[in-house]
Protein backbone atom coordinates (compact mmCIF):
# COMPACT_ATOMS: atom_id res chain seq x y z
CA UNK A 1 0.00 0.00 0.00
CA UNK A 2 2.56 2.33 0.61
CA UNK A 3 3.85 1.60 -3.20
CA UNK A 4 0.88 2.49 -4.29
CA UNK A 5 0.69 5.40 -2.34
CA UNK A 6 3.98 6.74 -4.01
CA UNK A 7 1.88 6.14 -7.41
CA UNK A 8 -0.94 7.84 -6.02
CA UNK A 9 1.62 11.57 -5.19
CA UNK A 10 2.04 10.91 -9.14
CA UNK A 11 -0.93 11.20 -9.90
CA UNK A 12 -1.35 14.22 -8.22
CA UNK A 13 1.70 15.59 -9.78
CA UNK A 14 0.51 14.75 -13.01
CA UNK A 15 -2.99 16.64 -11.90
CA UNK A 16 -5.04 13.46 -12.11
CA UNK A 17 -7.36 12.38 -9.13
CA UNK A 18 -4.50 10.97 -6.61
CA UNK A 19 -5.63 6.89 -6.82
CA UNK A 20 -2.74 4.17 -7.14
CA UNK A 21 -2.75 0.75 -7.62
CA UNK A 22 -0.46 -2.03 -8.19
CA UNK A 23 -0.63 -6.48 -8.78
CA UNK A 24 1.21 -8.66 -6.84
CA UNK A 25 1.48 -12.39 -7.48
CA UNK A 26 3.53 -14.99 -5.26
CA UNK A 27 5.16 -11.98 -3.39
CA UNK A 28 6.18 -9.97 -6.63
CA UNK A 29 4.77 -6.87 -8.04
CA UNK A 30 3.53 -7.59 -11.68
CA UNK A 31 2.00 -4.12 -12.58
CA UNK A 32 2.14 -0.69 -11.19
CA UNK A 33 -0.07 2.14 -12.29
CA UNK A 34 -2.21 5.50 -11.48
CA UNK A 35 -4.95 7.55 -12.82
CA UNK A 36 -4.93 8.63 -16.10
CA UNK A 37 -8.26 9.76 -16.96
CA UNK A 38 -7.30 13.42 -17.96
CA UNK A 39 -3.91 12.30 -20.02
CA UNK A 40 -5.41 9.49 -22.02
CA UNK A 41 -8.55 11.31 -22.34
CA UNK A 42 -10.20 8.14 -21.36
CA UNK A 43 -13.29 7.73 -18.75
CA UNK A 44 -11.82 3.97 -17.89
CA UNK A 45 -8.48 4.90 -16.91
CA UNK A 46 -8.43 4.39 -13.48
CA UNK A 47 -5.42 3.23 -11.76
CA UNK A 48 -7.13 -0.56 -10.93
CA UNK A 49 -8.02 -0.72 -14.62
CA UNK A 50 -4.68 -0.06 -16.09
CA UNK A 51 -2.77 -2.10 -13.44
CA UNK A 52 -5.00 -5.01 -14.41
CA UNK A 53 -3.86 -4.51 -18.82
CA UNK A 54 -0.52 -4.29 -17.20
CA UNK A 55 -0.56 -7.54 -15.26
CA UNK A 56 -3.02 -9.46 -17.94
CA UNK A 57 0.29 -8.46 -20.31
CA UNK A 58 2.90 -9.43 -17.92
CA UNK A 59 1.31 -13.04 -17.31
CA UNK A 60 0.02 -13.30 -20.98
CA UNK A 61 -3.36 -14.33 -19.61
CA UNK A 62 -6.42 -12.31 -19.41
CA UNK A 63 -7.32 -14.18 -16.17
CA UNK A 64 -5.43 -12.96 -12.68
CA UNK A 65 -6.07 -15.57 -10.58
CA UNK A 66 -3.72 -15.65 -7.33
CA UNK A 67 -3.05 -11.86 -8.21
CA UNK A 68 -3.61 -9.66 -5.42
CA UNK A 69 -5.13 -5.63 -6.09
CA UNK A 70 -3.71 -3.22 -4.12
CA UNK A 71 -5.50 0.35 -3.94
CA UNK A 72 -5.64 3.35 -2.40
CA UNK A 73 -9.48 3.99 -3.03
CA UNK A 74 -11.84 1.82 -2.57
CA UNK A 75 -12.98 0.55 -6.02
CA UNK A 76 -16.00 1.91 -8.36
CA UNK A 77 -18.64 -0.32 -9.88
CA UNK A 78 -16.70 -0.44 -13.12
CA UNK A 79 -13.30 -0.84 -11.48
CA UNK A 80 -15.22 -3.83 -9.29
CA UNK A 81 -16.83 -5.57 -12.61
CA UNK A 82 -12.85 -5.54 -14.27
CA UNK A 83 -11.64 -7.13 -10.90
CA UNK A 84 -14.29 -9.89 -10.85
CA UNK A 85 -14.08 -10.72 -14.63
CA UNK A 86 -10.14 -11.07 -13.82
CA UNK A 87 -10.93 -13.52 -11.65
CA UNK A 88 -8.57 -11.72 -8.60
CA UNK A 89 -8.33 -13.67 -5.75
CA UNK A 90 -7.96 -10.37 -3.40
CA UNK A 91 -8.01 -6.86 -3.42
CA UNK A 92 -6.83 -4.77 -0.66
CA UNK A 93 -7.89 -1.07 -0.57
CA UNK A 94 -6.72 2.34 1.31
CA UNK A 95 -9.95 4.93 2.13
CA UNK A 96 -13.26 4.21 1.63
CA UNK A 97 -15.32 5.83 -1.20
CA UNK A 98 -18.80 7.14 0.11
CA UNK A 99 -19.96 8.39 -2.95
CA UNK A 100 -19.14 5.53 -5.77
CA UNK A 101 -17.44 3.07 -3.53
CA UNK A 102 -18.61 -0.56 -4.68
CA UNK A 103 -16.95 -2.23 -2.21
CA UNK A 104 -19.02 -1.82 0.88
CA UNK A 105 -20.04 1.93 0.97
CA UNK A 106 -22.31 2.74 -1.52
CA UNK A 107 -23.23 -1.09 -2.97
CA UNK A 108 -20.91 -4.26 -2.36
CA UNK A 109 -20.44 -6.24 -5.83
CA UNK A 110 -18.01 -8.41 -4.20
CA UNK A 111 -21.00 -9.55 -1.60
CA UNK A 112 -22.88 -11.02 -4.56
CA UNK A 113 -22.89 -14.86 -3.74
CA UNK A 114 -24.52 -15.18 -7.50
CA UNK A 115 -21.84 -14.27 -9.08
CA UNK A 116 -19.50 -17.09 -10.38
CA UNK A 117 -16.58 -15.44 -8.90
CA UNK A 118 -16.00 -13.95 -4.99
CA UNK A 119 -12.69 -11.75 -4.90
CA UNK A 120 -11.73 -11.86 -1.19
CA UNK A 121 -11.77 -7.89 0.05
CA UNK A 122 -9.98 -5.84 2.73
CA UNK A 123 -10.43 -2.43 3.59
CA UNK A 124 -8.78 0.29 5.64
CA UNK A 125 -5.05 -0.68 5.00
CA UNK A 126 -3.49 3.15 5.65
CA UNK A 127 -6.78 4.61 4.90
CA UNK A 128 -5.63 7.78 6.67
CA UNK A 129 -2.78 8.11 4.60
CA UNK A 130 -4.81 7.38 1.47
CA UNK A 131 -7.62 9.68 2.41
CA UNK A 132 -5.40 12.28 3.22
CA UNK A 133 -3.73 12.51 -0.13
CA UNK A 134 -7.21 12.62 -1.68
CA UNK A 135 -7.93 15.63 0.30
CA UNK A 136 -4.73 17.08 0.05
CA UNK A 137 -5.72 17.15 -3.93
CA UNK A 138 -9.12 18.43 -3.82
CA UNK A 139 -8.80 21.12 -1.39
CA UNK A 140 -7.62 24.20 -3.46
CA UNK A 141 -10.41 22.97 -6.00
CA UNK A 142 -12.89 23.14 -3.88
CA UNK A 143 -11.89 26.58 -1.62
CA UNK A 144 -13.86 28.72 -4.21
CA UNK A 145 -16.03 25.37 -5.12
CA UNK A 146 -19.35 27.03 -3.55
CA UNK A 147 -20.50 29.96 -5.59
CA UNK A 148 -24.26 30.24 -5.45
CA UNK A 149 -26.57 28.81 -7.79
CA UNK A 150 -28.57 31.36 -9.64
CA UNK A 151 -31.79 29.39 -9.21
CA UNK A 152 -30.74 29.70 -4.89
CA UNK A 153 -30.71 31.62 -2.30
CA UNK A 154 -28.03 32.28 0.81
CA UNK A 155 -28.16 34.40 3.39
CA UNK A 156 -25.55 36.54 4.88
CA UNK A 157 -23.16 35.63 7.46
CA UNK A 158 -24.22 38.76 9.32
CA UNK A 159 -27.41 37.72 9.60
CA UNK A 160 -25.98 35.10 12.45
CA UNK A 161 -23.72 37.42 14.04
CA UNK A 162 -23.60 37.33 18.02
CA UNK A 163 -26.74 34.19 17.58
CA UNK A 164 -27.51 33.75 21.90
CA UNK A 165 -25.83 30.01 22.88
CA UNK A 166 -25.17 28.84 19.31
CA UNK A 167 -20.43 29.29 19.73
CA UNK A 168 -19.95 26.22 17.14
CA UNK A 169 -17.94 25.77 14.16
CA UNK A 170 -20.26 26.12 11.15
CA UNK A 171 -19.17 23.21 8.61
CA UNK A 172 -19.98 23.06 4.93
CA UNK A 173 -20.55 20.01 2.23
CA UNK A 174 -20.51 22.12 -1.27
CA UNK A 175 -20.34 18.72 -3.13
CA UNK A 176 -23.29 16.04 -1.99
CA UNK A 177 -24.61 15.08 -5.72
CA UNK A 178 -27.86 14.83 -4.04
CA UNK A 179 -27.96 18.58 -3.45
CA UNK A 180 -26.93 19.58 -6.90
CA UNK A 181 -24.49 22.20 -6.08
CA UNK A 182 -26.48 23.76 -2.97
CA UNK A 183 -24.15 24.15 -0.26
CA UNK A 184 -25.57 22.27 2.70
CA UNK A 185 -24.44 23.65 6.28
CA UNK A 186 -23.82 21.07 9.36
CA UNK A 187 -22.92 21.50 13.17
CA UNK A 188 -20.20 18.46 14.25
CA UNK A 189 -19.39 18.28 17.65
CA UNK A 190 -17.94 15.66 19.98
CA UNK A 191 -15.33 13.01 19.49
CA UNK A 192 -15.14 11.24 15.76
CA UNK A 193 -15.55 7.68 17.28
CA UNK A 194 -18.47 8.00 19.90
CA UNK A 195 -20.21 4.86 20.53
CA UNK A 196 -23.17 7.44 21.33
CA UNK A 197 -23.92 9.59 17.56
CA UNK A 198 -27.26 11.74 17.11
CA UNK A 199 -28.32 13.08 14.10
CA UNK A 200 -31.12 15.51 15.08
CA UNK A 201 -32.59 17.06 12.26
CA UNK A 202 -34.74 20.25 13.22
CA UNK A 203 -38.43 20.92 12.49
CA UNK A 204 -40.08 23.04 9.34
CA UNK A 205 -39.85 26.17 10.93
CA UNK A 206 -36.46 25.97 12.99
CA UNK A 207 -33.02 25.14 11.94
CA UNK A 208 -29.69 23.28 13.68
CA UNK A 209 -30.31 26.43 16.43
CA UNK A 210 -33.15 24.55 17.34
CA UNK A 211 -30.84 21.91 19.44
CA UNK A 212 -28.88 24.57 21.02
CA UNK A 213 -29.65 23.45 24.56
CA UNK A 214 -29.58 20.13 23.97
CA UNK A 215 -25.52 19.65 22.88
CA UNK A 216 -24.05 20.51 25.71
CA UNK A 217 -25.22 18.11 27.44
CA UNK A 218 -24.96 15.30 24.98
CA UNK A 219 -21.53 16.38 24.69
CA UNK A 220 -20.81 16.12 28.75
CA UNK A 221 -21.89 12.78 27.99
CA UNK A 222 -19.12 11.74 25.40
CA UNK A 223 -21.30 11.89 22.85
CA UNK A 224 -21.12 13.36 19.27
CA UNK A 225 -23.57 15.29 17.46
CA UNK A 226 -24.42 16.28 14.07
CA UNK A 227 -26.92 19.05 13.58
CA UNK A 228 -27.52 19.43 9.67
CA UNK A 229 -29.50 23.05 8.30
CA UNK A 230 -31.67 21.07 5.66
CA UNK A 231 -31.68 22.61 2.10
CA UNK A 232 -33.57 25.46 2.21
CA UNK A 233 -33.12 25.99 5.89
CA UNK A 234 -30.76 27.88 8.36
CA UNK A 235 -26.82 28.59 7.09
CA UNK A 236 -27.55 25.99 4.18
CA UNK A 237 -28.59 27.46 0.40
CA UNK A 238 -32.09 27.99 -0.09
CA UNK A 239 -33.74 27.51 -3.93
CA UNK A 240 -36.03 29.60 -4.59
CA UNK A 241 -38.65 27.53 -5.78
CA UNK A 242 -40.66 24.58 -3.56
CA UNK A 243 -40.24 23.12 -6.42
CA UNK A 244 -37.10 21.54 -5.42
CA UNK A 245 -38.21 20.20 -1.80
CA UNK A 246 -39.39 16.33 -1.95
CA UNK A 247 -39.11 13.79 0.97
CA UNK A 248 -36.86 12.02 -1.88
CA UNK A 249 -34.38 14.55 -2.16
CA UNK A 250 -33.75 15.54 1.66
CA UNK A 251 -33.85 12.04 2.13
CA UNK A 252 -30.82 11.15 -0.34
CA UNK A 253 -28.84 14.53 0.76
CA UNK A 254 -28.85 13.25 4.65
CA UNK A 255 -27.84 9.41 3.58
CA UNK A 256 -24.83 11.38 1.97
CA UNK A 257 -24.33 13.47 4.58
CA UNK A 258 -24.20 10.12 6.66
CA UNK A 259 -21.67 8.46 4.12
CA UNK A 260 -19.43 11.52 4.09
CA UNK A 261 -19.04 11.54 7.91
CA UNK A 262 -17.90 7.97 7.97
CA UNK A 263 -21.06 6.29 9.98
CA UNK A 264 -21.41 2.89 8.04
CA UNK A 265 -24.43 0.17 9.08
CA UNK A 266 -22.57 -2.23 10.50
CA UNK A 267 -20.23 0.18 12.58
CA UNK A 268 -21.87 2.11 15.07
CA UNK A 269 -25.92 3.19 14.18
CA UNK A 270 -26.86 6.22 15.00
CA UNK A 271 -29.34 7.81 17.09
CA UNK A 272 -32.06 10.16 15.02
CA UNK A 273 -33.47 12.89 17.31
CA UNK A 274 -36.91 14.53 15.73
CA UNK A 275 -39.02 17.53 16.71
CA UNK A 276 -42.36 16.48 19.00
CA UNK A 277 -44.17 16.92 15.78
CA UNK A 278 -42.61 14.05 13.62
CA UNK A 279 -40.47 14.57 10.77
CA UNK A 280 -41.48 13.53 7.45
CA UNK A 281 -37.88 13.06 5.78
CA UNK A 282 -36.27 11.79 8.91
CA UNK A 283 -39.20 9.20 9.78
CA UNK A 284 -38.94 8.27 6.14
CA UNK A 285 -35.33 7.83 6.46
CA UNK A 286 -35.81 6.05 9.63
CA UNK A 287 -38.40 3.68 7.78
CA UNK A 288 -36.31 3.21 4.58
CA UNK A 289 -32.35 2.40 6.48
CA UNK A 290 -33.20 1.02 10.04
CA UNK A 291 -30.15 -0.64 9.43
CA UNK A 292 -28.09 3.01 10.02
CA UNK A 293 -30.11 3.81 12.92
CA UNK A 294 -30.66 2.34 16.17
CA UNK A 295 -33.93 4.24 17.31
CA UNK A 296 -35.89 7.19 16.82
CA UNK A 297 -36.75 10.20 19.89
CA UNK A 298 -38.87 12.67 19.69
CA UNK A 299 -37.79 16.12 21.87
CA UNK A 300 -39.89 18.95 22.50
CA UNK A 301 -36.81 21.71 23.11
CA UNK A 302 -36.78 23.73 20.41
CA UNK A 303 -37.50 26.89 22.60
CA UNK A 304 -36.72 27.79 26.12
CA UNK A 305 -39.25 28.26 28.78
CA UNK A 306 -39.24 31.99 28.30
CA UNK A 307 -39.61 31.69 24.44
CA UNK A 308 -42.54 31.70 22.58
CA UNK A 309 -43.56 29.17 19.41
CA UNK A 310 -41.92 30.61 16.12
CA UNK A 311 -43.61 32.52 14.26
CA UNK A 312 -46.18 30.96 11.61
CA UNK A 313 -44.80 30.91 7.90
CA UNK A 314 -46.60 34.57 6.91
CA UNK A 315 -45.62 36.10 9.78
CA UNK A 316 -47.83 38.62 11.13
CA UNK A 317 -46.85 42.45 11.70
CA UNK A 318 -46.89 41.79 15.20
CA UNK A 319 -45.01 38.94 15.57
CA UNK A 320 -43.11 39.02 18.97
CA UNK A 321 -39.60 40.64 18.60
CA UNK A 322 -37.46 38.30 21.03
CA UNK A 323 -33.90 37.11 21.31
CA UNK A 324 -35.03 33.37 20.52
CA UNK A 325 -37.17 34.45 17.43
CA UNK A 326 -34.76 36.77 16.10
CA UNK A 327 -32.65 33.79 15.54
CA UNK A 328 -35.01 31.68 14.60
CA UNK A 329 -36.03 34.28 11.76
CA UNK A 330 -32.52 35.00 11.17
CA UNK A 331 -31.99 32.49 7.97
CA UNK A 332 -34.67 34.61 6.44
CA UNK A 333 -33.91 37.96 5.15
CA UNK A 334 -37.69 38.39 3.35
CA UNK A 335 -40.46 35.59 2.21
CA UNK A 336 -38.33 34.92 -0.95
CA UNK A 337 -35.78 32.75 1.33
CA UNK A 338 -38.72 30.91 2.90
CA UNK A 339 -39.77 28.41 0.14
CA UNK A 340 -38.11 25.52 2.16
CA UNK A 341 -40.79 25.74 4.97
CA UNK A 342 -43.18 26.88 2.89
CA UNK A 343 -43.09 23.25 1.24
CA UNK A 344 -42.02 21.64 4.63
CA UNK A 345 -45.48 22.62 5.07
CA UNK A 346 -47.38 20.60 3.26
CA UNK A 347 -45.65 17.61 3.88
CA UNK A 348 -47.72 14.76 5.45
CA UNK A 349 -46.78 14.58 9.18
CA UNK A 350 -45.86 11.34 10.44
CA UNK A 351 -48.11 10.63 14.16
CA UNK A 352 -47.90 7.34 13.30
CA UNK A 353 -44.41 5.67 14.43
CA UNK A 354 -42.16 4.42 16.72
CA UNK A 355 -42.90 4.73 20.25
CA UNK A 356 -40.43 7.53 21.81
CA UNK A 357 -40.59 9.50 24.47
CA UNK A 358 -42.08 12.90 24.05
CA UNK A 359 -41.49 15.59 26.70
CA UNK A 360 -44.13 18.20 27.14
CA UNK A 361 -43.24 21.64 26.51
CA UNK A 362 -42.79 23.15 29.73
CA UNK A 363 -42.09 20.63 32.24
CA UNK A 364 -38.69 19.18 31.24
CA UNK A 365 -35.75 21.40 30.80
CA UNK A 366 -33.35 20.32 27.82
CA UNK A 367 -30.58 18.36 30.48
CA UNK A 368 -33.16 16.43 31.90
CA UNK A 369 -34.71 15.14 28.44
CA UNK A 370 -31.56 14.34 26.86
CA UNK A 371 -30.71 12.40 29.99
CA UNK A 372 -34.18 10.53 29.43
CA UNK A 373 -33.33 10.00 25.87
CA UNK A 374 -30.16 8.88 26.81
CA UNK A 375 -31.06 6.56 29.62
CA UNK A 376 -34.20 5.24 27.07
CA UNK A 377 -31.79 4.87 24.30
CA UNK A 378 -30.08 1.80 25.83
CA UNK A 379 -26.96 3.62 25.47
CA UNK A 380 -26.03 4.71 29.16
């Protein structure tokens, strides 16, 4: 791996996307190769593809069997179908690909016990180093990678100046294919490899402000937490048409959001924390992966004691001017940024599943429901 590392830092020399691979048969390297997409002007010219010509020329024998693959991404679908129709008898990969990995993170080829071949896999083998690289590549690209679709919406930075108990980092996905160029905004707190995560995903007329008093605490807890601003919500890009909202969509934006962060099915599920009211994309999500998650809660804590409910979607000329609805009305300059709740709106609300417990607005303060969440989420 660290070989193909080496070819990997020439393939970022060379400006191509920073993958290397190379075949080894009875302890001897047979073929060595990298990405070559841009210089051969070729769409199959990824670095397992080539090394596999290579070694197919080297042993005279379109078949590689007893050839190990070593890789420093996890393979594609097409990269996958070359190594199976080789007939490998292992492949050994770097970082995981959430996006178009075939191997495990998006589909697993290699899993497919009708197939007339199974190629032994391992992942993870200096996946730091091999992720790193990757990221070392695609950072200046994607610095000024977030310029603002015409069809969207994003409000100014200033509008969440000096925001009452929200201090955290704001963190930004400009990329998820799901969200089409829409830059979706995320709070990540607490240690990378929790055994406790929640994904709370805030309510159609709130943002990740909503969960403001809950963090702290599920951080004193070791937890971690990830607090996404759905499309069309909070810090994240708004289009300006409803248009664009669908269960569907928000649905395939969070699963990528999930991917991105690392949280696979059969590591550690996560915990999905809802507004009282339901949640129509994250019940459906919930409903559609149960394998991700490991239970569903339902919080009332989107305001303090002393705050009132926000303010309905045409908000009236006397709407209540306090500190907790400023921010809540902070994402939205004037009713063009609001077509997110607006179409939140008419989204069937889900009454209908998983028993959770519900605290009553008013007699639970947010430490003493997360504590009940945490103590009912068998995770204590």
């Amino acid at each position: 791996m660290a070989q193909a590392l080496g070819l990997a830092q020439a393939a970022a020399q060379a400006g191509e996307v920073p993958v290397g691979a190379l075949v080894v048969k009875a302890g001897q390297v047979i073929a060595r190769a990298h990405n070559q997409n841009i210089g051969l002007k070729d769409p199959s010219a990824h670095a397992e593809i080539l090394a596999l010509r290579q070694a197919a020329q080297t042993l005279g024998n379109h078949r590689l069997e007893g050839c190990t693959l070593y890789v420093t991404l996890e393979p594609c679908a097409m990269c996958s179908g070359a190594i199976l129709n080789a007939r490998l008898s292992q492949v050994v990969f770097g970082a995981s690909e959430p996006r178009t990995g075939a191997a495990g993170s998006v589909l697993n080829l290699f899993s497919e016990i009708q197939l007339n071949h199974q190629t032994k896999i391992e992942g993870g083998v200096l996946a730091e180093h091999c992720g790193q690289i990757l990221q070392d590549f695609f950072k200046p690209r994607r610095l000024n990678a977030s310029p603002l679709r015409q069809d969207a919406l994003r409000s100014p930075d200033s509008a969440f100046e000096n925001l009452p108990d929200y201090p955290w980092t704001p963190r930004y996905f400009n990329d998820l294919d799901g969200a089409t160029g829409l830059r979706l905004h995320y709070l990540d707190e607490g240690p990378q490899d929790a055994d406790c995560t929640w994904l709370c995903l805030h309510g159609p007329n709130a943002w990740s402000y909503q969960f403001r008093h809950l963090i702290p605490t599920f951080l004193a807890q070791g937890h971690r937490v990830v607090a996404p601003d759905l499309i069309g919500f909070g810090k994240s890009d708004k289009p300006k048409k409803e248009g664009f909202h669908s269960i569907e969509v928000h649905q395939q934006i969070l699963l990528e959001l999930i991917r991105r962060l690392n949280h696979r099915s059969e590591g550690r599920p996560i915990d999905l924390l809802l507004p009282e009211e339901g949640h129509p994309v994250g019940m459906a999500l919930l409903e559609s992966h149960p394998h991700r998650f490991r239970g569903e809660f339902r919080c009332v804590s989107t305001f303090s004691r002393s705050s009132p409910e926000p303010a309905p979607l045409a908000d009236p000329p006397d709407a209540p001017s306090l500190p907790d609805v400023d921010a809540y009305q902070a994402p939205y300059p004037d009713p063009g940024y609001r077509a997110g709740p607006r179409a939140f709106s008419r989204f069937e609300r889900f009454g209908h599943l998983v028993s959770a417990p519900v605290f009553e607005p008013g007699q639970h303060t947010a430490q003493e429901a997360v504590r009940h969440l945490i103590s009912s989420s068998r995770m204590t």
